[in-house]
Protein backbone atom coordinates (compact mmCIF):
# COMPACT_ATOMS: atom_id res chain seq x y z
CA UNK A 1 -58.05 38.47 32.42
CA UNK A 2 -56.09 39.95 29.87
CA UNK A 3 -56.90 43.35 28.54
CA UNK A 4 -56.13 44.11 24.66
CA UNK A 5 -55.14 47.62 24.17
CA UNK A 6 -54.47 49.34 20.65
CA UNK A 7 -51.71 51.49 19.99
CA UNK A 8 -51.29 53.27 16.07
CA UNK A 9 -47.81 53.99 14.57
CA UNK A 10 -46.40 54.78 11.40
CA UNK A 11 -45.06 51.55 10.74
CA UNK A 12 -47.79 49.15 12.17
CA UNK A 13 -51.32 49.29 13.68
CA UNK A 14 -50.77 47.18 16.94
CA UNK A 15 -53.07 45.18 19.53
CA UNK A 16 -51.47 44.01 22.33
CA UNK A 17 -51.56 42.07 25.51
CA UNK A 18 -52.18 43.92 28.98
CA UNK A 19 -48.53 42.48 29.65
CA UNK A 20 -46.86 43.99 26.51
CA UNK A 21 -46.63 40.82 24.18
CA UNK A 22 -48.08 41.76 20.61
CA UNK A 23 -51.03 40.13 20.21
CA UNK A 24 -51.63 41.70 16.58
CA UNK A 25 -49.66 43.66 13.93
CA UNK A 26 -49.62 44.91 10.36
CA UNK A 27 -46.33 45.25 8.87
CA UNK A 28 -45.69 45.38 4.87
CA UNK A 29 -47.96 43.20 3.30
CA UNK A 30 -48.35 40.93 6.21
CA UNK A 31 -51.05 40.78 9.13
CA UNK A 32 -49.62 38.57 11.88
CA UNK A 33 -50.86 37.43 15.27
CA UNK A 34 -49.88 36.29 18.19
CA UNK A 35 -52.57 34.72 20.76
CA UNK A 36 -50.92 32.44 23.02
CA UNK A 37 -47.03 31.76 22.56
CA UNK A 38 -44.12 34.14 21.99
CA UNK A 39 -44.02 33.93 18.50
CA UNK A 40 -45.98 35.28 15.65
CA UNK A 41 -48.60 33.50 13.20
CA UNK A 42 -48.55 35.10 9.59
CA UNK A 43 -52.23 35.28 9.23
CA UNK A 44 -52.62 37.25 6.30
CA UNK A 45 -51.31 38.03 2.85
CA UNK A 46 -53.33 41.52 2.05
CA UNK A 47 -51.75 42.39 -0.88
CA UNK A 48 -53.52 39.82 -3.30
CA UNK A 49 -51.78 40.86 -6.82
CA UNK A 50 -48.28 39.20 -4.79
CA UNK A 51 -46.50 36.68 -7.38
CA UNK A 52 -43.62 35.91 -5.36
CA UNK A 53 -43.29 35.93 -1.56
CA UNK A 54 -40.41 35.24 0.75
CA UNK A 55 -41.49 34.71 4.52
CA UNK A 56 -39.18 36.61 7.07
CA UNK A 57 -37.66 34.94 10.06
CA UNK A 58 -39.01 36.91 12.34
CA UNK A 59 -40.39 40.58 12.66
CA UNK A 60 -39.61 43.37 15.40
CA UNK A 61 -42.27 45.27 16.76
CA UNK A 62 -41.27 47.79 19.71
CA UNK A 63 -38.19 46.62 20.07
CA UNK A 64 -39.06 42.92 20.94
CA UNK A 65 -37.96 40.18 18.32
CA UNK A 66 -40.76 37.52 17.74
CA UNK A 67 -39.84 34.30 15.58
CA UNK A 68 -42.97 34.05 12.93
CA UNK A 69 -43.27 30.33 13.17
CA UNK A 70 -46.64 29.73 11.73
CA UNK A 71 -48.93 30.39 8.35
CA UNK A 72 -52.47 30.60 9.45
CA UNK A 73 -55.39 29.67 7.69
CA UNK A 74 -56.30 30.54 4.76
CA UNK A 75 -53.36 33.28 4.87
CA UNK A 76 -52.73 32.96 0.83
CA UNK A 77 -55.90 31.70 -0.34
CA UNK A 78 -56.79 33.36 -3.17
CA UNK A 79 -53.48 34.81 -4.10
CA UNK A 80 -53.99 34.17 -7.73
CA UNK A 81 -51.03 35.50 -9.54
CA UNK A 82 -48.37 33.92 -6.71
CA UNK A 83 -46.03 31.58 -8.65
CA UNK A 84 -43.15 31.30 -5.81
CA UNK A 85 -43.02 30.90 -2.09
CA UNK A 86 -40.11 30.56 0.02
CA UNK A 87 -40.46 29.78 3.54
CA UNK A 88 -38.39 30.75 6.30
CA UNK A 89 -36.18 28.36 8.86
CA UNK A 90 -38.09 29.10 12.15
CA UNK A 91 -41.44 27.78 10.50
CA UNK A 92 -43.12 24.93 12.58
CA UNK A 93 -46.50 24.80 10.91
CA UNK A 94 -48.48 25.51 8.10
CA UNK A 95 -52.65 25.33 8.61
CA UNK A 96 -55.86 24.79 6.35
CA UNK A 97 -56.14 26.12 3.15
CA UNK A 98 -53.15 28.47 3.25
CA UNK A 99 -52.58 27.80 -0.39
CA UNK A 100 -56.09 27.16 -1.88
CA UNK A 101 -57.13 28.88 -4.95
CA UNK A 102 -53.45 29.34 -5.65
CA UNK A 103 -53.60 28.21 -9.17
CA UNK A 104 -50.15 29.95 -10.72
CA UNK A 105 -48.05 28.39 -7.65
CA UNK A 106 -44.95 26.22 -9.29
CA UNK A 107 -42.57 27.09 -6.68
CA UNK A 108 -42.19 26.52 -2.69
CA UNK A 109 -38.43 26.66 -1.28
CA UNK A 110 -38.30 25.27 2.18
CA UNK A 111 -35.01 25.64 3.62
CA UNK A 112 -35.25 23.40 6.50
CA UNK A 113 -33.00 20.50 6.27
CA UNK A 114 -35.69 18.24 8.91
CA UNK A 115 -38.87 18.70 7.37
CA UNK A 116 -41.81 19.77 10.00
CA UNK A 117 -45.05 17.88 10.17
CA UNK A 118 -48.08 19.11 8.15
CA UNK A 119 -50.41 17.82 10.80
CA UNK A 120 -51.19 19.27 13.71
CA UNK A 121 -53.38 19.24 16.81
CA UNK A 122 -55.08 22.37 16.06
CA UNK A 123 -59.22 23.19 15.28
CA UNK A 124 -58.55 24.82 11.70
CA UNK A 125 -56.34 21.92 10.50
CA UNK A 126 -57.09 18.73 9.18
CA UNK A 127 -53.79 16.95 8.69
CA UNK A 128 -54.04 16.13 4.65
CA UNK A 129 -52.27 18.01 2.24
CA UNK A 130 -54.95 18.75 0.22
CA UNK A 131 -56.21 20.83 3.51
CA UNK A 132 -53.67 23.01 3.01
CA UNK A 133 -52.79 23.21 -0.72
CA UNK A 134 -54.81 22.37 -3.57
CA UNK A 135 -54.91 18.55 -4.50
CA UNK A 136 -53.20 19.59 -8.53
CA UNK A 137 -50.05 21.42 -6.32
CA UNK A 138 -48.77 17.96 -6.14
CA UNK A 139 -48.10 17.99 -9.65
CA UNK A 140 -47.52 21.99 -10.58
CA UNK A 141 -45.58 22.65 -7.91
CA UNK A 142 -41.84 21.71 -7.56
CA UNK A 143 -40.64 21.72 -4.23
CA UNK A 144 -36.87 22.94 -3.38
CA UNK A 145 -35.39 21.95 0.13
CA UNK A 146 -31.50 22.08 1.14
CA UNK A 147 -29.22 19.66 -0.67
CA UNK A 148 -28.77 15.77 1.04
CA UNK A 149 -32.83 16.01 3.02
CA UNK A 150 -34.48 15.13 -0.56
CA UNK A 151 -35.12 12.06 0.83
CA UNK A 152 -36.72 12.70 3.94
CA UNK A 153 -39.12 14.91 2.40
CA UNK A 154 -40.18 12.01 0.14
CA UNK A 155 -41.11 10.14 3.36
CA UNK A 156 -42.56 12.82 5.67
CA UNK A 157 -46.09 12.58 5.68
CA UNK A 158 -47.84 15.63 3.91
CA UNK A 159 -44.71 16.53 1.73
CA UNK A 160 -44.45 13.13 0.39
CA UNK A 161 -47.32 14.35 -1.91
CA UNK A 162 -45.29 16.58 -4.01
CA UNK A 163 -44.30 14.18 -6.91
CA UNK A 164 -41.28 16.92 -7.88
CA UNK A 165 -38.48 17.07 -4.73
CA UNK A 166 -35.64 18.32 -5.63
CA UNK A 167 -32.57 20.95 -4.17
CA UNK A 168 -31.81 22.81 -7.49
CA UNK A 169 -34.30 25.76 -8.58
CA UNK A 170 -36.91 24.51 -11.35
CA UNK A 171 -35.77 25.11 -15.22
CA UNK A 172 -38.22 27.37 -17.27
CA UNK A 173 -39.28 24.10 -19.52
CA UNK A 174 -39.85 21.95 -15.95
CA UNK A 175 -41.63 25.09 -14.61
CA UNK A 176 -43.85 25.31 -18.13
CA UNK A 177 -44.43 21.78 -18.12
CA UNK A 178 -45.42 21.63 -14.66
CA UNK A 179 -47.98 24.25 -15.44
CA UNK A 180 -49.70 22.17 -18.58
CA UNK A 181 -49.82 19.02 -15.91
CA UNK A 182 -51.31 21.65 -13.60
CA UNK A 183 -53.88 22.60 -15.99
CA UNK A 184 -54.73 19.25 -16.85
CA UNK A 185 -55.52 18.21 -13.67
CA UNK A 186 -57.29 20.91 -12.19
CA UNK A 187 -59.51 20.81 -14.95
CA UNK A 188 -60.02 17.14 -13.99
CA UNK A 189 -60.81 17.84 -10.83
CA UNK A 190 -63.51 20.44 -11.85
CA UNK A 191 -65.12 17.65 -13.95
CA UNK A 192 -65.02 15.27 -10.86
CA UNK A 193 -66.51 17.75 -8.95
CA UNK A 194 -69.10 18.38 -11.49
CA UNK A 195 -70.29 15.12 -12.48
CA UNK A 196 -70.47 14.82 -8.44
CA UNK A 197 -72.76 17.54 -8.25
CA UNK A 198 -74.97 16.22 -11.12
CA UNK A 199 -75.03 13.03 -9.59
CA UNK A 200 -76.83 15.08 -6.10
CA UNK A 201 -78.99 16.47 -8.56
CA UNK A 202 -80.48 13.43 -10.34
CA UNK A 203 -80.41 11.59 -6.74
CA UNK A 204 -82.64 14.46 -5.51
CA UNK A 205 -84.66 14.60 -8.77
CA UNK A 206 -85.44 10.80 -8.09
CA UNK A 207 -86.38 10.81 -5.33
CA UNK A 208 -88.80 13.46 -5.73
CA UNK A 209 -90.10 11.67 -8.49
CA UNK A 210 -90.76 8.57 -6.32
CA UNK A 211 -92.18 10.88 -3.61
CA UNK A 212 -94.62 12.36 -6.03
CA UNK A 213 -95.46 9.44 -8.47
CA UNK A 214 -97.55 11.15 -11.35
CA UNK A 215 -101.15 10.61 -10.99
């Protein structure tokens, strides 16, 4: 059985494996882990006034190089203020809710030319991309990926959903008018949910009612 032992620098509070791998680690702004491959998860964004974010290719800790390859879940949720995101070139994965409660986001850059699946055979992950990002991202957020694979990220399942694909950065008007569409239908999707929830209410307050007919 693997032991974890934990090990305090100035640059990063470490756990690792018995057998030297990094199982956890802090560096800048970033908590990553690393459980049961050689490369690193980005687990968690702690700094959660970020507005823009670039994801590094890989981090060094002790000497060893480890690809970060994955965004856990939940790792952004909440970020309120983050606008941009750029992803890195050894990312294979992204799980649930990495982006919820991102309202502000109106840019991701993914600089892979083959786009990599958004579903995955893993117990936090649910395969749609509104388990991941917010359903109104498909609308607010523009999506940027290398000149010439436009079109296969408007047929790969998950990034399909992003109704702007493009390879140039976003103009400030497209960026402002993607954040009125934004607006507009998160704000729908508050009333859906609310009307939902009154609906639950009146079905309960029936059948109550025709529990406890008056007498």
């Amino acid at each position: 059985m693997l032991i974890l032992l934990l090990a305090v620098t100035a640059l990063a509070t470490i756990t690792a494996w018995a057998d030297g791998r990094v199982a956890r680690v802090k560096q800048d702004i970033f908590l990553y882990g690393n459980w049961d491959a050689p490369g690193m998860a980005l687990d968690t964004c702690l700094d959660m006034s970020i507005t823009e974010v670039k994801i590094p290719d890989s981090i060094n800790v002790n000497g060893r190089t480890y690809p970060v390859w994955e965004i856990g879940p939940r790792a952004f949720k909440g970020c309120l203020n983050l606008t941009r995101v750029i992803l890195n070139n050894s990312l294979g994965v992204i799980l649930r809710e990495a982006f919820h409660n991102c309202p502000n986001l109106r840019v991701l850059v993914n600089p892979n030319p083959v786009p990599f699946k958004m579903e995955d055979n893993h117990p936090f992950y649910g395969g749609k991309f509104s388990d991941i990002f917010e359903s109104y991202h498909a609308q607010s957020v523009v999506l940027v990926v290398p000149p010439g694979s436009e079109e296969a990220y408007r047929n790969a399942l998950g990034w399909k959903e992003f109704q702007t694909i493009q390879s140039t950065m976003p103009t400030d008007e497209q960026l402002n008018n993607g954040a009125i569409e934004s607006r507009i239908a998160q704000l729908e999707n508050e009333l859906q949910q609310a009307r939902q929830y009154v609906h639950r209410l009146e079905a309960e307050l029936d059948a109550l009612k025709r529990a406890n007919p008056p007498r």
